[in-house]
N, C-alpha and C. Protein backbone atom coordinates (compact mmCIF):
# COMPACT_ATOMS: atom_id res chain seq x y z
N UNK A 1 -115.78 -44.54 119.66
CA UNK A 1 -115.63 -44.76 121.06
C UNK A 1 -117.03 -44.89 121.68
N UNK A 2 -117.09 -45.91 122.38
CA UNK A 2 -118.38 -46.04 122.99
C UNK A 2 -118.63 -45.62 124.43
N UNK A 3 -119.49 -44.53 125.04
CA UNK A 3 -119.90 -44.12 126.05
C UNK A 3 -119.89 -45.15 127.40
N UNK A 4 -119.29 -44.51 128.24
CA UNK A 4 -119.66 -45.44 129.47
C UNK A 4 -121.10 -45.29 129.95
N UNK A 5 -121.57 -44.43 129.57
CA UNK A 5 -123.14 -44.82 130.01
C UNK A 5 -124.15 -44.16 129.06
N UNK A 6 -124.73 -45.26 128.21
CA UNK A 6 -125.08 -45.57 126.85
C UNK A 6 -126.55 -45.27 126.89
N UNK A 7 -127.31 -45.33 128.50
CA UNK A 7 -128.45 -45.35 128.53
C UNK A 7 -129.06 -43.82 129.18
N UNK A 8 -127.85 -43.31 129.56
CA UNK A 8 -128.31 -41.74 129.91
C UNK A 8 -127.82 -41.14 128.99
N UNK A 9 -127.17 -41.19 127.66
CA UNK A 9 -127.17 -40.40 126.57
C UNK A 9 -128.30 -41.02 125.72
N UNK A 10 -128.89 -41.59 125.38
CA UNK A 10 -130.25 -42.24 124.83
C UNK A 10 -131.13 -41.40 125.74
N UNK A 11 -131.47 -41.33 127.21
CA UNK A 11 -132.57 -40.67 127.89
C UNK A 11 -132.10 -38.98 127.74
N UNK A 12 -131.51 -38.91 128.02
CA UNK A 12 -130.83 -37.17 127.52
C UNK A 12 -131.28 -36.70 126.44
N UNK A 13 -131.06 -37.35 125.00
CA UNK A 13 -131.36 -36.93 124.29
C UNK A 13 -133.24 -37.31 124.02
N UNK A 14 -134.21 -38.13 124.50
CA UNK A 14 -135.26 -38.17 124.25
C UNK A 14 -135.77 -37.11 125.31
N UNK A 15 -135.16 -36.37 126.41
CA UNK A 15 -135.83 -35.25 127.15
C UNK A 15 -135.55 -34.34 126.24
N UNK A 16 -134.49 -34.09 125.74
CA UNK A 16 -134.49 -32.80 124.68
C UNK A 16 -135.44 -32.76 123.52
N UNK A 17 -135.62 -33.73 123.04
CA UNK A 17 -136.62 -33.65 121.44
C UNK A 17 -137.82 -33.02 122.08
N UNK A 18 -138.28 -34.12 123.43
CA UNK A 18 -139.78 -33.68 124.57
C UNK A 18 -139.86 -32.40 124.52
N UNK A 19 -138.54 -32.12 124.96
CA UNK A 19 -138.71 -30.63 124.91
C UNK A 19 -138.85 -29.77 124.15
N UNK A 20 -138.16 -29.95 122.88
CA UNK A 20 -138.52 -29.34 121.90
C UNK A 20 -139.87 -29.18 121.21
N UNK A 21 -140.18 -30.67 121.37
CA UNK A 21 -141.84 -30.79 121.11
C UNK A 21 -143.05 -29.98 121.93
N UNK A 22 -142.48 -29.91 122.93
CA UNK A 22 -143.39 -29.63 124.00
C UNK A 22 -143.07 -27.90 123.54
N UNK A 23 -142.41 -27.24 123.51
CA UNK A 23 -141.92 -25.76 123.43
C UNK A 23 -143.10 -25.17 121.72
N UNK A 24 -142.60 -26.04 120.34
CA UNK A 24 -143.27 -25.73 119.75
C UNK A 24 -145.06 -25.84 119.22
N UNK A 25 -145.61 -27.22 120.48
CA UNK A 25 -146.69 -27.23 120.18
C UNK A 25 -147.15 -26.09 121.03
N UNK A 26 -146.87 -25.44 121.70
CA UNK A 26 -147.42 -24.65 122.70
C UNK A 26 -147.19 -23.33 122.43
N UNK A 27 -146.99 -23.18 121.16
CA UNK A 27 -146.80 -21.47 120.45
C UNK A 27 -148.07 -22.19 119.23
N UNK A 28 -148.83 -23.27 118.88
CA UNK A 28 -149.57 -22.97 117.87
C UNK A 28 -150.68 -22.18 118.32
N UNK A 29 -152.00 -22.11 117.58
CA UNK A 29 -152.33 -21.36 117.52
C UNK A 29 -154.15 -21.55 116.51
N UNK A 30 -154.58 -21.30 117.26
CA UNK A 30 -156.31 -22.36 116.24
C UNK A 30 -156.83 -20.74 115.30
N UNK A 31 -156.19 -20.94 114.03
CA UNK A 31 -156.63 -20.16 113.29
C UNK A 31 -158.09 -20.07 113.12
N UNK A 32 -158.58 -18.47 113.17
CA UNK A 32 -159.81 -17.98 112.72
C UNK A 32 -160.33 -18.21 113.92
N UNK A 33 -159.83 -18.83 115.22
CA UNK A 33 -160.61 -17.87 116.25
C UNK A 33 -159.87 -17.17 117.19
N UNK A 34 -160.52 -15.85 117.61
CA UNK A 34 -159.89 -14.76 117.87
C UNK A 34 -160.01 -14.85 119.93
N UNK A 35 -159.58 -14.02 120.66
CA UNK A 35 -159.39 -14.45 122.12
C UNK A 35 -160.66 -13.85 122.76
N UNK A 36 -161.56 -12.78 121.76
CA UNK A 36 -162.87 -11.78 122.30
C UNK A 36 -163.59 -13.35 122.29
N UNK A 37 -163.87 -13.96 120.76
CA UNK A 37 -164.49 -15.37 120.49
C UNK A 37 -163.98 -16.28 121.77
N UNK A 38 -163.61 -16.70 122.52
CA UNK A 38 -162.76 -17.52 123.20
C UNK A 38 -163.75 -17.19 124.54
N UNK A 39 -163.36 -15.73 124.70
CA UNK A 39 -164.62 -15.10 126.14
C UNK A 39 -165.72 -15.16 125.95
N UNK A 40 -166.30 -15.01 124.65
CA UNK A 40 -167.82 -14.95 124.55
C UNK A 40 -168.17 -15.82 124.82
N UNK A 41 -167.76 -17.50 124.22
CA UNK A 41 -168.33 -18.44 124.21
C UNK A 41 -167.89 -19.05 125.99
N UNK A 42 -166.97 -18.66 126.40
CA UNK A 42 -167.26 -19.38 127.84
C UNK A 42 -167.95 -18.14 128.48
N UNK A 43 -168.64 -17.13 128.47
CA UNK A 43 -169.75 -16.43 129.22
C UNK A 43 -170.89 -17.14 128.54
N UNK A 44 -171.11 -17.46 127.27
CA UNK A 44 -172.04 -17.99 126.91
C UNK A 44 -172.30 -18.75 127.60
N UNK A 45 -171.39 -20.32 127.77
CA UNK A 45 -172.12 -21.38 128.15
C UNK A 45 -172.11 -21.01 129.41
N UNK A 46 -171.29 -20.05 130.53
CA UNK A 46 -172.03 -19.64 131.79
C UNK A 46 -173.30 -18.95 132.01
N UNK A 47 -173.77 -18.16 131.36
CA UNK A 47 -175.07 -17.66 131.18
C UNK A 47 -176.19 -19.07 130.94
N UNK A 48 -176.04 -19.98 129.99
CA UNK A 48 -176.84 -20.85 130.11
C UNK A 48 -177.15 -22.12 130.92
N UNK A 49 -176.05 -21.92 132.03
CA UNK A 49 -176.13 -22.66 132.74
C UNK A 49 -176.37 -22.36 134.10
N UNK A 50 -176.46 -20.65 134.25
CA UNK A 50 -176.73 -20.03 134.98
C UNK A 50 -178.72 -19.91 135.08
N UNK A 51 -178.99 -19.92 133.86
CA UNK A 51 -180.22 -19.89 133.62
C UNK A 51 -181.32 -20.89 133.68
N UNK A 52 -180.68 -22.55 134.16
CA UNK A 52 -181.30 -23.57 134.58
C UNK A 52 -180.54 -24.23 135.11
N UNK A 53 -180.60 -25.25 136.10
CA UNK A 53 -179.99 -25.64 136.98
C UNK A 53 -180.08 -27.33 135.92
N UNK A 54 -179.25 -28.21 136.33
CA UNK A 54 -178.93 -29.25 135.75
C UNK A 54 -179.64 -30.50 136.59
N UNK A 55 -180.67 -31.15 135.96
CA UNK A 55 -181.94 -31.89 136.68
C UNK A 55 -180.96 -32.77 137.35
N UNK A 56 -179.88 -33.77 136.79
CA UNK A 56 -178.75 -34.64 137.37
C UNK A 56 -177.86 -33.98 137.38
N UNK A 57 -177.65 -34.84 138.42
CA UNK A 57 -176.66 -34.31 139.66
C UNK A 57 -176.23 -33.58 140.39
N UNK A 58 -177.79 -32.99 140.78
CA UNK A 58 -178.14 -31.46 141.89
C UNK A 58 -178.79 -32.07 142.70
N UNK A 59 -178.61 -31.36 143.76
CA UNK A 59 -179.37 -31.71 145.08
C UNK A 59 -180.29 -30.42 145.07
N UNK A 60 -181.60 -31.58 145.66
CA UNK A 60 -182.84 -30.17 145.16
C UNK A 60 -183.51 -30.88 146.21
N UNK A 61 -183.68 -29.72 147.05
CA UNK A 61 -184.44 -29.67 148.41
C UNK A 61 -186.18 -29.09 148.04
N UNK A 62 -186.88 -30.02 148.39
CA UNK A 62 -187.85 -29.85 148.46
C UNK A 62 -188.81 -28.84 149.23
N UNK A 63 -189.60 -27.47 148.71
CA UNK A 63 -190.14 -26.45 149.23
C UNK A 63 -191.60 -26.64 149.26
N UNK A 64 -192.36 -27.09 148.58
CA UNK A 64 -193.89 -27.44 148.75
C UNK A 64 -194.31 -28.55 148.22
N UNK A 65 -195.03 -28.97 148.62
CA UNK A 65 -195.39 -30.28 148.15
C UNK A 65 -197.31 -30.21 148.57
N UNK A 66 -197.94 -30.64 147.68
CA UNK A 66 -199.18 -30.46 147.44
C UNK A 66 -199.62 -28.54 147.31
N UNK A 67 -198.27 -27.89 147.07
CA UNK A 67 -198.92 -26.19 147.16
C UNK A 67 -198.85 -26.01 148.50
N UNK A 68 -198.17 -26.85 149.36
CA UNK A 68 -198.08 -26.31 150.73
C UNK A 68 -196.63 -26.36 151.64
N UNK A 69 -196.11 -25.58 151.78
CA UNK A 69 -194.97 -25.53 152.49
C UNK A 69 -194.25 -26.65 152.94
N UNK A 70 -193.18 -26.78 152.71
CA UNK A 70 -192.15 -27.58 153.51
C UNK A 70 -191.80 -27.40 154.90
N UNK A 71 -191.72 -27.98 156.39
CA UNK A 71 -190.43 -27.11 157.02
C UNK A 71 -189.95 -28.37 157.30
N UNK A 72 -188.76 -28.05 158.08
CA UNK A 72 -187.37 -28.59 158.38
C UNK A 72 -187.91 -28.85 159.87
N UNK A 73 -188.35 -29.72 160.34
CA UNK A 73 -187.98 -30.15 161.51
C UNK A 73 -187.08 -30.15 162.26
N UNK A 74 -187.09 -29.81 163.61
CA UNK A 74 -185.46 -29.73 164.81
C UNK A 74 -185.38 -31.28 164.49
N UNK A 75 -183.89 -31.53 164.52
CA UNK A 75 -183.27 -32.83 164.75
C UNK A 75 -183.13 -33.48 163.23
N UNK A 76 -184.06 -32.95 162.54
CA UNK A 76 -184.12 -34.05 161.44
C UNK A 76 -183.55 -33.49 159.83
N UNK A 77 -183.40 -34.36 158.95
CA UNK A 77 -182.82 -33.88 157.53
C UNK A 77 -183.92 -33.08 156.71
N UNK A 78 -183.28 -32.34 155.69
CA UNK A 78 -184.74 -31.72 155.06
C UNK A 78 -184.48 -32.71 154.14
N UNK A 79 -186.02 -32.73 153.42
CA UNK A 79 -186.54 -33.26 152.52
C UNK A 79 -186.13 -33.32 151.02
N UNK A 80 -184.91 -34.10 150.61
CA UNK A 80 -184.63 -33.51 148.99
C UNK A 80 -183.99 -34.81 148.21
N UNK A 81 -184.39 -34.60 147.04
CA UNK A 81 -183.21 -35.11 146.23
C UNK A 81 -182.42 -35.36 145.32
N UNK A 82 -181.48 -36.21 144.67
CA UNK A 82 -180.49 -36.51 143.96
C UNK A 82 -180.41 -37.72 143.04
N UNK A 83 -180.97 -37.16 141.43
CA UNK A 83 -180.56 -38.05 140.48
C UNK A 83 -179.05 -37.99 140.39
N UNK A 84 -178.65 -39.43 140.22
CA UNK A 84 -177.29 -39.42 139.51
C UNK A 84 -177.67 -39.74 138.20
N UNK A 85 -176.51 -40.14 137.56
CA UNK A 85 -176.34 -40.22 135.80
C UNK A 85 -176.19 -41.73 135.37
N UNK A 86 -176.73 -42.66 136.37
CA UNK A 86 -176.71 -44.17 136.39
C UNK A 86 -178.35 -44.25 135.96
N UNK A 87 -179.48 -43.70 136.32
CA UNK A 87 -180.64 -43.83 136.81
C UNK A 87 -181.04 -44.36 138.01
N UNK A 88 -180.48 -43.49 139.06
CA UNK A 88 -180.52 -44.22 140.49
C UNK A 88 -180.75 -42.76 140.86
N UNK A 89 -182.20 -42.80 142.02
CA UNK A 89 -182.34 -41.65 143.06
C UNK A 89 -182.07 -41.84 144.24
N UNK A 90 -181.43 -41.28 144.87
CA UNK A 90 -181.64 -41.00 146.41
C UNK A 90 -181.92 -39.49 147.34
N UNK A 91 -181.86 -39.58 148.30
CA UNK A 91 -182.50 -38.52 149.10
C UNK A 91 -182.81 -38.45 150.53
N UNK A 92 -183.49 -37.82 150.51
CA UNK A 92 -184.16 -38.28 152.48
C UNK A 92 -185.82 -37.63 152.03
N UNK A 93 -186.78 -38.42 152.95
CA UNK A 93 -187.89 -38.33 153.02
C UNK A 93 -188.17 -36.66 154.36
N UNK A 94 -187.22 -36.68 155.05
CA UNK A 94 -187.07 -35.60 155.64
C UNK A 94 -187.20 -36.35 157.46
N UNK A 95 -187.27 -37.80 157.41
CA UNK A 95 -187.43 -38.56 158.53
C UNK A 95 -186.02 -39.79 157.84
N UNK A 96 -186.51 -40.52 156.73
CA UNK A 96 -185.67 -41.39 156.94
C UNK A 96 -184.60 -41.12 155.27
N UNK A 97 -184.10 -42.15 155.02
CA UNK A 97 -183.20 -41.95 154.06
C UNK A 97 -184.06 -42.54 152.71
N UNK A 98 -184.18 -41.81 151.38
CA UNK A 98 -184.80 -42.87 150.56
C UNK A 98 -184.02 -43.28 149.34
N UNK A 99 -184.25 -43.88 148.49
CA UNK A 99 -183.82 -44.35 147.48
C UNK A 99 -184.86 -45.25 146.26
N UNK A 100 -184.22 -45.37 145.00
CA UNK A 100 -185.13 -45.93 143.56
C UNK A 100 -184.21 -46.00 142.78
N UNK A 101 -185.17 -45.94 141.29
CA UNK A 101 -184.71 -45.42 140.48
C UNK A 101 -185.33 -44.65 139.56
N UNK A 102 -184.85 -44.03 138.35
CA UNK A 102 -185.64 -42.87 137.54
C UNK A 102 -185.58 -43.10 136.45
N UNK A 103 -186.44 -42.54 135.40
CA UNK A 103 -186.09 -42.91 133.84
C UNK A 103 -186.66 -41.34 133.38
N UNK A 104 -185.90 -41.06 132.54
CA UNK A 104 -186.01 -39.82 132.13
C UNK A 104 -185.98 -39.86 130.44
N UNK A 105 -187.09 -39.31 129.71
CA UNK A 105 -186.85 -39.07 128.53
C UNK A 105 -187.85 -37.58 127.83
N UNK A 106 -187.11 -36.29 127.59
CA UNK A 106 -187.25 -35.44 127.49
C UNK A 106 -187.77 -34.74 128.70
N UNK A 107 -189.42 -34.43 128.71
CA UNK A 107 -189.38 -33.86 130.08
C UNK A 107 -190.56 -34.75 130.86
N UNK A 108 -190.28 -36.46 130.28
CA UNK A 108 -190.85 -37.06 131.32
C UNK A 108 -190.18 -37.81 131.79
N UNK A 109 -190.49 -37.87 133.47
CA UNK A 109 -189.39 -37.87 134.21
C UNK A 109 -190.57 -38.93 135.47
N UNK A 110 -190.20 -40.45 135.71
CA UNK A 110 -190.59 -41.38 136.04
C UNK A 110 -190.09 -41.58 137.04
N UNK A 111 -190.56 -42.33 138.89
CA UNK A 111 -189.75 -43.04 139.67
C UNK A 111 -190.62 -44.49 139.88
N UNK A 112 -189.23 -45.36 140.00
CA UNK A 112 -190.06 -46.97 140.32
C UNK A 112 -189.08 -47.42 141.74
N UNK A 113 -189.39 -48.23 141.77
CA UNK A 113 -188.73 -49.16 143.13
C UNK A 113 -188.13 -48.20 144.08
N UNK A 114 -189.01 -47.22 144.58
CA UNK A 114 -188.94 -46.49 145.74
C UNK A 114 -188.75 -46.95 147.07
N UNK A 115 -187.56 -46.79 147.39
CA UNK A 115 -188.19 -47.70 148.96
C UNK A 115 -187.26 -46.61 150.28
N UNK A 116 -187.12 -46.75 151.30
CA UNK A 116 -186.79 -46.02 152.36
C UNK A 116 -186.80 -46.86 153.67
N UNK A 117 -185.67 -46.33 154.15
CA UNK A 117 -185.22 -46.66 155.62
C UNK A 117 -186.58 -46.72 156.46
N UNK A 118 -186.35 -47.32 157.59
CA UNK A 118 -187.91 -47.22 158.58
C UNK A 118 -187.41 -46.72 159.65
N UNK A 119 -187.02 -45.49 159.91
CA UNK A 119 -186.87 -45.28 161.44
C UNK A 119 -187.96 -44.73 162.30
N UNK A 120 -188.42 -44.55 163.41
CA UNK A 120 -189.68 -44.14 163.94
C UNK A 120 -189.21 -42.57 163.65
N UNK A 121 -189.99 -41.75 163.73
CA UNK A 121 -190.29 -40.16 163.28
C UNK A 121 -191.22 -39.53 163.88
N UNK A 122 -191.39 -38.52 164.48
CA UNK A 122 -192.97 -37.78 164.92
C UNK A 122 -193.82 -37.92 163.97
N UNK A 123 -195.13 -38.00 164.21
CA UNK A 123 -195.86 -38.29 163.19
C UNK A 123 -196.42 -37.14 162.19
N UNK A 124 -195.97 -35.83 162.12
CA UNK A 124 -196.10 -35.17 161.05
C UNK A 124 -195.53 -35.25 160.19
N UNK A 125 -193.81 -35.73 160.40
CA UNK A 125 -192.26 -36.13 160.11
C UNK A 125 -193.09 -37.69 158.80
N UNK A 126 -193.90 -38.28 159.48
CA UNK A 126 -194.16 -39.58 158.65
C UNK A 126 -195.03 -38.86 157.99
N UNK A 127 -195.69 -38.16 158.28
CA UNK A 127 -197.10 -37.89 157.38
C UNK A 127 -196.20 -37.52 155.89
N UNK A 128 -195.37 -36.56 156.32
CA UNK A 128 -194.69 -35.82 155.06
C UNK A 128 -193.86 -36.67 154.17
N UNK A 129 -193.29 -37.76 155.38
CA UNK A 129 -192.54 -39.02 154.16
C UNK A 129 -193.40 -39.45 153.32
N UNK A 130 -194.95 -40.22 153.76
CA UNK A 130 -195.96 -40.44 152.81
C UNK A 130 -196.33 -40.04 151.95
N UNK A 131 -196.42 -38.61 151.74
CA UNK A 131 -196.63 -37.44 150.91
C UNK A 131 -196.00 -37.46 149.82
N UNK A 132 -194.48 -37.66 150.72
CA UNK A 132 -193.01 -37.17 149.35
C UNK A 132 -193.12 -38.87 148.87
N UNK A 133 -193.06 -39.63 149.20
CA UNK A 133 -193.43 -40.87 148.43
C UNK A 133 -193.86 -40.73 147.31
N UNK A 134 -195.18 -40.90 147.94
CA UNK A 134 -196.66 -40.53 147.08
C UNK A 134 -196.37 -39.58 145.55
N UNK A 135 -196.04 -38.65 146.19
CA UNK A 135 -195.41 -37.32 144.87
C UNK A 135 -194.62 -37.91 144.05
N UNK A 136 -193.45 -38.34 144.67
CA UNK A 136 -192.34 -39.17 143.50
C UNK A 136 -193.11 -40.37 142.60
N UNK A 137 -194.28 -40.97 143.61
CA UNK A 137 -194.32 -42.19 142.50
C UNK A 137 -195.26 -41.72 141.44
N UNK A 138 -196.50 -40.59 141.72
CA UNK A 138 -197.20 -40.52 140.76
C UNK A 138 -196.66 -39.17 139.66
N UNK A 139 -195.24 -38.89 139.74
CA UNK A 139 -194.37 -37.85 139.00
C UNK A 139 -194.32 -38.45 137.08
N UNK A 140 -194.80 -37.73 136.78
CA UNK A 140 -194.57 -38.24 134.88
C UNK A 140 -193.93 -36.98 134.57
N UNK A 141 -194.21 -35.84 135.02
CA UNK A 141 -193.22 -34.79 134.17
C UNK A 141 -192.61 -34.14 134.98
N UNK A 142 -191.65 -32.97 134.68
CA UNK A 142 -191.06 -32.40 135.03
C UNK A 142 -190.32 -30.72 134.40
N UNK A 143 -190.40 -29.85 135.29
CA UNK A 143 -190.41 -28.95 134.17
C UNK A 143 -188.96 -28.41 135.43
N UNK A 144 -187.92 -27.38 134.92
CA UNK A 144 -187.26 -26.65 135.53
C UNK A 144 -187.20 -25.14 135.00
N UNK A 145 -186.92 -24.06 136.58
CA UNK A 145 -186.69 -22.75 135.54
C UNK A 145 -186.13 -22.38 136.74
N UNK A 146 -184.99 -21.61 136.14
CA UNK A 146 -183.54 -21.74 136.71
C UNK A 146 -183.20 -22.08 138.29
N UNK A 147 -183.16 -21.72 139.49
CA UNK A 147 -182.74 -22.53 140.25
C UNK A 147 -184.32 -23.42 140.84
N UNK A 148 -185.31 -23.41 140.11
CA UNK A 148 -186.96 -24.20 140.76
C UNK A 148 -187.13 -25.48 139.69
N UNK A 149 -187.24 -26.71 140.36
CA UNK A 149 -187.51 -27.56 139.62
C UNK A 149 -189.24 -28.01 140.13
N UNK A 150 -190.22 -28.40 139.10
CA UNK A 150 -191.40 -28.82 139.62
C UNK A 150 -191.16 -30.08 139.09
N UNK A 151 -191.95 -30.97 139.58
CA UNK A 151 -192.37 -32.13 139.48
C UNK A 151 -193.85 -32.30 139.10
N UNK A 152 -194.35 -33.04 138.03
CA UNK A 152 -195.64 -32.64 137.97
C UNK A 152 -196.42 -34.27 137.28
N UNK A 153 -197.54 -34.41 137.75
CA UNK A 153 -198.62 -35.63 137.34
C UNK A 153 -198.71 -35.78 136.03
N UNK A 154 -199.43 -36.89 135.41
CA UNK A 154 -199.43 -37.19 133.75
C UNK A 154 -200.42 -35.98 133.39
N UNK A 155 -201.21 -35.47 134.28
CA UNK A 155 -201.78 -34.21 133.55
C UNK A 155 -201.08 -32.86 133.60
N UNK A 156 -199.97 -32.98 133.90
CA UNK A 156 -199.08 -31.76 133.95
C UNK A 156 -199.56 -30.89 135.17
N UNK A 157 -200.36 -31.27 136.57
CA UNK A 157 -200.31 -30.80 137.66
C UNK A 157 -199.29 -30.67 138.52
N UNK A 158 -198.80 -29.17 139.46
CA UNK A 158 -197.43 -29.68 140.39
C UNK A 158 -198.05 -30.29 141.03
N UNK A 159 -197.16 -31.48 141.54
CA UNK A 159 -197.25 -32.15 143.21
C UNK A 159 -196.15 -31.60 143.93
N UNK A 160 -195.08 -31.03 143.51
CA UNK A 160 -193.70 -30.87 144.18
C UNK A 160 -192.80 -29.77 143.59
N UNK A 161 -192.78 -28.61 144.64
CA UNK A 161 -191.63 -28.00 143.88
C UNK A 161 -190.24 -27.90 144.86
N UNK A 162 -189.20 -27.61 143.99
CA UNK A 162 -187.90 -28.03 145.02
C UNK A 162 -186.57 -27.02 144.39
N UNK A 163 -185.63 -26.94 145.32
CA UNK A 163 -184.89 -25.85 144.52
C UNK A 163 -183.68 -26.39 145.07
N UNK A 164 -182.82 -25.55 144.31
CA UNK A 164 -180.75 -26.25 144.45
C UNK A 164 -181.06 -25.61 145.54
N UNK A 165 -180.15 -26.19 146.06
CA UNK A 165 -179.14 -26.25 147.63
C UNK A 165 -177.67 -26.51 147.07
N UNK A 166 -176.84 -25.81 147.51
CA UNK A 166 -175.68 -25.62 147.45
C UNK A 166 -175.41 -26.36 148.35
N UNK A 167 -173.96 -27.35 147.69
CA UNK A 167 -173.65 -28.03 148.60
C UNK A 167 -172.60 -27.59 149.52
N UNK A 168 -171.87 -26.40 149.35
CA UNK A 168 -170.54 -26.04 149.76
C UNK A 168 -171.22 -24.74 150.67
């Protein structure tokens, strides 16, 4: 005798096998490691990631630049910025908006085709865009230790140090 409806006993029965499938993969079980092993290793990799901040794709606000203080101007953005994982930087000069790009290989760490918005600025506001320019283009290395990243010349001098900012 054939079913009057041929296509919900065909789907009926492929939710049940699902289910069955689904019920016994989810009792296996990864022999030889234990659930203490399971915690260690995710405190592990939190501890080591706790212990340096990740050069891409942090926002890192800039605190001195030439060994001399940053501040934040009324009205205006602070000074920081943001590799992505393309090789593209952006940021703010702390007056206008900037942007490039970066090349990174071990801990030398390059910017080229720097360029930035032109809006007028007080002129300490420009002095400091010039500065942070300046710093990014003559940057060859780079060193981090945990939330402080420096930026530093082909002779391994800082020009720039800068730290996470939380974005939330």
């Amino acid at each position: 005798m054939l079913s009057r409806f041929p296509l919900l006993t065909v789907t009926a029965a492929l939710a049940a096998a699902l289910a069955a499938t689904l019920a016994v993969s989810g009792c296996a079980t990864n022999p030889g490691a234990s659930d203490t092993q399971a915690v260690a290793d995710t405190q592990a990799a939190g501890d080591s990631q706790a212990a340096s901040e990740a050069l891409v794709g942090t926002y890192w606000k800039l605190m001195t630049l030439d060994g001399k203080p940053v501040a934040v101007a009324d009205n205006q953005r602070e000074a920081h910025l943001v590799l992505d994982g393309q090789g593209r930087v952006t940021g703010s000069t702390g007056c206008n908006r900037l942007m490039g790009s970066y090349m990174l290989e071990a801990d030398a760490l390059t910017f080229s085709q720097l360029a930035s918005t032109r809006m007028a600025c007080p002129a300490e506001m420009m002095a400091l865009e010039q500065a942070w320019l300046a710093a990014l283009s003559d940057t060859a290395h780079y060193s981090i230790s945990g939330q402080r990243l420096v930026l530093e010349d082909a002779n391994e001098q800082p020009l720039a140090e800068l730290k996470v900012n939380a974005l939330y």
